[in-house]
C-alpha atoms as a PDB file:
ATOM      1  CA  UNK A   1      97.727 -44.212 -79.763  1.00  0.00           C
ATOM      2  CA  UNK A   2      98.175 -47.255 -77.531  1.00  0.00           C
ATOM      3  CA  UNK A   3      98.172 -44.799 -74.533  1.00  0.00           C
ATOM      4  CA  UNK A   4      94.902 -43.100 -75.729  1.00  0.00           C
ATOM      5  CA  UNK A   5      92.992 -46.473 -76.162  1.00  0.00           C
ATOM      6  CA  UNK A   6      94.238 -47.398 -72.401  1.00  0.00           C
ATOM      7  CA  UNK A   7      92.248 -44.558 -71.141  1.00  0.00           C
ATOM      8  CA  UNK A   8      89.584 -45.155 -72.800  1.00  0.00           C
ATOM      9  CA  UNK A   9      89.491 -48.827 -71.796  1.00  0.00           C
ATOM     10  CA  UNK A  10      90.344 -47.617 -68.706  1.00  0.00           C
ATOM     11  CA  UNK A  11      87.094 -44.812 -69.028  1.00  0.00           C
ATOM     12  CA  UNK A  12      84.537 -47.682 -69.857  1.00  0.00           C
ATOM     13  CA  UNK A  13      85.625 -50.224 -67.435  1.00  0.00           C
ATOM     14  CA  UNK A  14      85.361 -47.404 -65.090  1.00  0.00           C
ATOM     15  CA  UNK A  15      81.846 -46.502 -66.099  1.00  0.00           C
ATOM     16  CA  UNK A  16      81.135 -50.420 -66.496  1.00  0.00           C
ATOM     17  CA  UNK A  17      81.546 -50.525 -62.770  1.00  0.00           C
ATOM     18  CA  UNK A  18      79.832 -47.393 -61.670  1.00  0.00           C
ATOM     19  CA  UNK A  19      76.622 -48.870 -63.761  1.00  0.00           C
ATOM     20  CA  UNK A  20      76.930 -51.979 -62.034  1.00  0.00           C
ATOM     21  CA  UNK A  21      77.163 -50.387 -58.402  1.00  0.00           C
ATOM     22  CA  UNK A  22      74.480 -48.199 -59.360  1.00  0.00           C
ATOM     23  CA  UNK A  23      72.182 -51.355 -60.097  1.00  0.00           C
ATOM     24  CA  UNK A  24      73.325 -52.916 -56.863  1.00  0.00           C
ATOM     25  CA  UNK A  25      72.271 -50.163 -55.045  1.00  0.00           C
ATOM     26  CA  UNK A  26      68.906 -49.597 -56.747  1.00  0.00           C
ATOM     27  CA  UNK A  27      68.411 -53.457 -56.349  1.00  0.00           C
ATOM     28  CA  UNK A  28      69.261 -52.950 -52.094  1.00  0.00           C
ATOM     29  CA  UNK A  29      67.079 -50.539 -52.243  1.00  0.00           C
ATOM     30  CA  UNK A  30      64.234 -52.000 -53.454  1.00  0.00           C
ATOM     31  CA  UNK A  31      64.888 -55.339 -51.366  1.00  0.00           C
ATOM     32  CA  UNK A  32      65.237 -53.148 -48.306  1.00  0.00           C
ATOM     33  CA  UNK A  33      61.279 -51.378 -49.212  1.00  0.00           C
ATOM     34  CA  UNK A  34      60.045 -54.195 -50.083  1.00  0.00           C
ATOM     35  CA  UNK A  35      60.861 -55.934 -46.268  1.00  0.00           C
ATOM     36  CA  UNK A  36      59.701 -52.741 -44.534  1.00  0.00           C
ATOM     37  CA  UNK A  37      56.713 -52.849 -46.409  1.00  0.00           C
ATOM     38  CA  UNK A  38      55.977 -56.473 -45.361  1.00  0.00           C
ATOM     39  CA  UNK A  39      57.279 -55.419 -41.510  1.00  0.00           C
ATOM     40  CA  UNK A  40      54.641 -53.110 -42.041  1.00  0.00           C
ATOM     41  CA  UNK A  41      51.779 -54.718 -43.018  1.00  0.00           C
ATOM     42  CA  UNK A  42      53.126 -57.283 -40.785  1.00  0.00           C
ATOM     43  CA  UNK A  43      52.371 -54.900 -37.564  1.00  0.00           C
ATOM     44  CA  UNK A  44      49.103 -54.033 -39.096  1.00  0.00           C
ATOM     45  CA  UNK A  45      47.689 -57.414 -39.087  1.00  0.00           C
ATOM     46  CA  UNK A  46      48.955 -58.016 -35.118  1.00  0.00           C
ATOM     47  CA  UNK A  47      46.907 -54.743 -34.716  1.00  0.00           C
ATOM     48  CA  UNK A  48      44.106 -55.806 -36.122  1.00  0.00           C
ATOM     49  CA  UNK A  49      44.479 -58.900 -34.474  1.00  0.00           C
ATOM     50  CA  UNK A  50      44.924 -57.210 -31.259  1.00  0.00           C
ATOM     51  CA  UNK A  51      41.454 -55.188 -31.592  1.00  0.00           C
ATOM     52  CA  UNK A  52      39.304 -57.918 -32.989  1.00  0.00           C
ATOM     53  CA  UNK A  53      40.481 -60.261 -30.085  1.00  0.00           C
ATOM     54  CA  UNK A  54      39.797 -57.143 -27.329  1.00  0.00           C
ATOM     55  CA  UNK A  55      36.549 -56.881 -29.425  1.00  0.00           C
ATOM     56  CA  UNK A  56      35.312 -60.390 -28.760  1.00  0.00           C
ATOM     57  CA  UNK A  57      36.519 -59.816 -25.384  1.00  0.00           C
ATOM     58  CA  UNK A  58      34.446 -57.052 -24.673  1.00  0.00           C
ATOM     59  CA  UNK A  59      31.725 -58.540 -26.394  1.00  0.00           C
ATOM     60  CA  UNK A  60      31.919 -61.785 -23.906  1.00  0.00           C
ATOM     61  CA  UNK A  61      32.003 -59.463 -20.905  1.00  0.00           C
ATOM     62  CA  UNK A  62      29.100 -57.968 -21.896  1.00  0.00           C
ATOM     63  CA  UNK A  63      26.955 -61.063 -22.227  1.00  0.00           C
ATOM     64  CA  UNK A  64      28.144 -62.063 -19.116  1.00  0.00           C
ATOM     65  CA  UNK A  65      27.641 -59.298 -17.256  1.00  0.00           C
ATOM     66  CA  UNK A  66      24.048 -59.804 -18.870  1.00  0.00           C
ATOM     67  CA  UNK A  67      23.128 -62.884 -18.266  1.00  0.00           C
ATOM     68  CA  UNK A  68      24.122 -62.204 -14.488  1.00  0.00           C
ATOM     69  CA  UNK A  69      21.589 -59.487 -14.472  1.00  0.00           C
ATOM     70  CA  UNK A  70      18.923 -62.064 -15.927  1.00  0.00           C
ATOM     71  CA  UNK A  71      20.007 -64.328 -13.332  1.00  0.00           C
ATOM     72  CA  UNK A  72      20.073 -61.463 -10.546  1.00  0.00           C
ATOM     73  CA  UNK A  73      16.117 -60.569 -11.437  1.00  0.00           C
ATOM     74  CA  UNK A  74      15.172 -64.189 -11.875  1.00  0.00           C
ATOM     75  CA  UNK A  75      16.176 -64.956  -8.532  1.00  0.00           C
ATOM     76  CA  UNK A  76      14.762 -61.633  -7.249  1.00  0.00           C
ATOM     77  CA  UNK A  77      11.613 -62.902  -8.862  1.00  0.00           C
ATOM     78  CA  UNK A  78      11.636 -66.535  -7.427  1.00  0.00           C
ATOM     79  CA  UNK A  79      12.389 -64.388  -3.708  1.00  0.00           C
ATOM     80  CA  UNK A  80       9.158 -62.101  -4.244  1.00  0.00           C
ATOM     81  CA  UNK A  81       7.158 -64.873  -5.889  1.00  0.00           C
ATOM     82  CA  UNK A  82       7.713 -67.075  -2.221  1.00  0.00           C
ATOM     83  CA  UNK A  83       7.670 -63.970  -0.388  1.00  0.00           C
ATOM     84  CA  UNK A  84       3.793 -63.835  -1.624  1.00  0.00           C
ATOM     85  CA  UNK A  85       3.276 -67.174  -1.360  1.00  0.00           C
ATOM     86  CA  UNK A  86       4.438 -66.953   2.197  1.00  0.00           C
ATOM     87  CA  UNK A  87       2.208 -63.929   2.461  1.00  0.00           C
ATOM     88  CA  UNK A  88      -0.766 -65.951   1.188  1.00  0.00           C
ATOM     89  CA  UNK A  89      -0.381 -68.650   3.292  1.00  0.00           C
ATOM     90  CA  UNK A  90      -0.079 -66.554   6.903  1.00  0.00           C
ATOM     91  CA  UNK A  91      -3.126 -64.943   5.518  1.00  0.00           C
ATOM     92  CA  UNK A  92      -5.380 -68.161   5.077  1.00  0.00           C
ATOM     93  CA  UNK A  93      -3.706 -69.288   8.130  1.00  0.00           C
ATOM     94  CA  UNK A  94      -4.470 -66.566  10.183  1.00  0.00           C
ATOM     95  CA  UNK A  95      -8.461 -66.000   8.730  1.00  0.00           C
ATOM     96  CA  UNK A  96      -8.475 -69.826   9.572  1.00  0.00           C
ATOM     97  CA  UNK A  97      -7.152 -69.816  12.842  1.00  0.00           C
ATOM     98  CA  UNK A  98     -10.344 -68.225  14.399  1.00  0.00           C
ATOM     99  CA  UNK A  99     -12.227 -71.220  13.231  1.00  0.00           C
ATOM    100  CA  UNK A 100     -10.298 -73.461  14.167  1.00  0.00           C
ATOM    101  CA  UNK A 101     -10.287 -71.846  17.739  1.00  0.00           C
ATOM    102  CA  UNK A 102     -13.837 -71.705  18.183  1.00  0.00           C
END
């Protein structure tokens, strides 16, 4: 009798610790998803980071490289506006120049 009641003390604390190894593992398990999940969403937010910055980059390239153009034409504007000017004025110069010859 005392023998059978060993084993079966023996039996439960047996059982008693598979249970508890089982929960450890299922806890590990569920602490080790839970930190690949945040490593995860971790890298997701650099990535989006990473675009929106090369977005606003772009973006400022782009404005730049317009407002050079507006710049470029301005100035090629100013350059034809004297060029006519000085056109203008070798024009009244030269009808005048007969005048003020004879």
């Amino acid at each position: 009798m005392t023998m059978m009641m060993m084993m079966m003390m023996m039996m439960m604390m047996m059982m008693m610790m598979m249970m508890m190894m089982m929960i450890m593992m299922m806890m590990m398990m569920m602490m080790m998803m839970v930190v690949m999940m945040m490593m995860v969403m971790l890298l997701m937010m650099m990535m989006m980071m990473m675009m929106m910055m090369m977005m606003m980059m772009m973006m400022m390239m782009m404005m730049m490289m317009m407002m050079m153009m507006m710049m470029m034409m301005m100035m090629m504007m100013m350059m034809m506006m004297m060029m006519m000017m000085m056109m203008m004025m070798m024009i009244v110069i030269l009808h005048l120049n007969p005048c003020t010859l004879f």
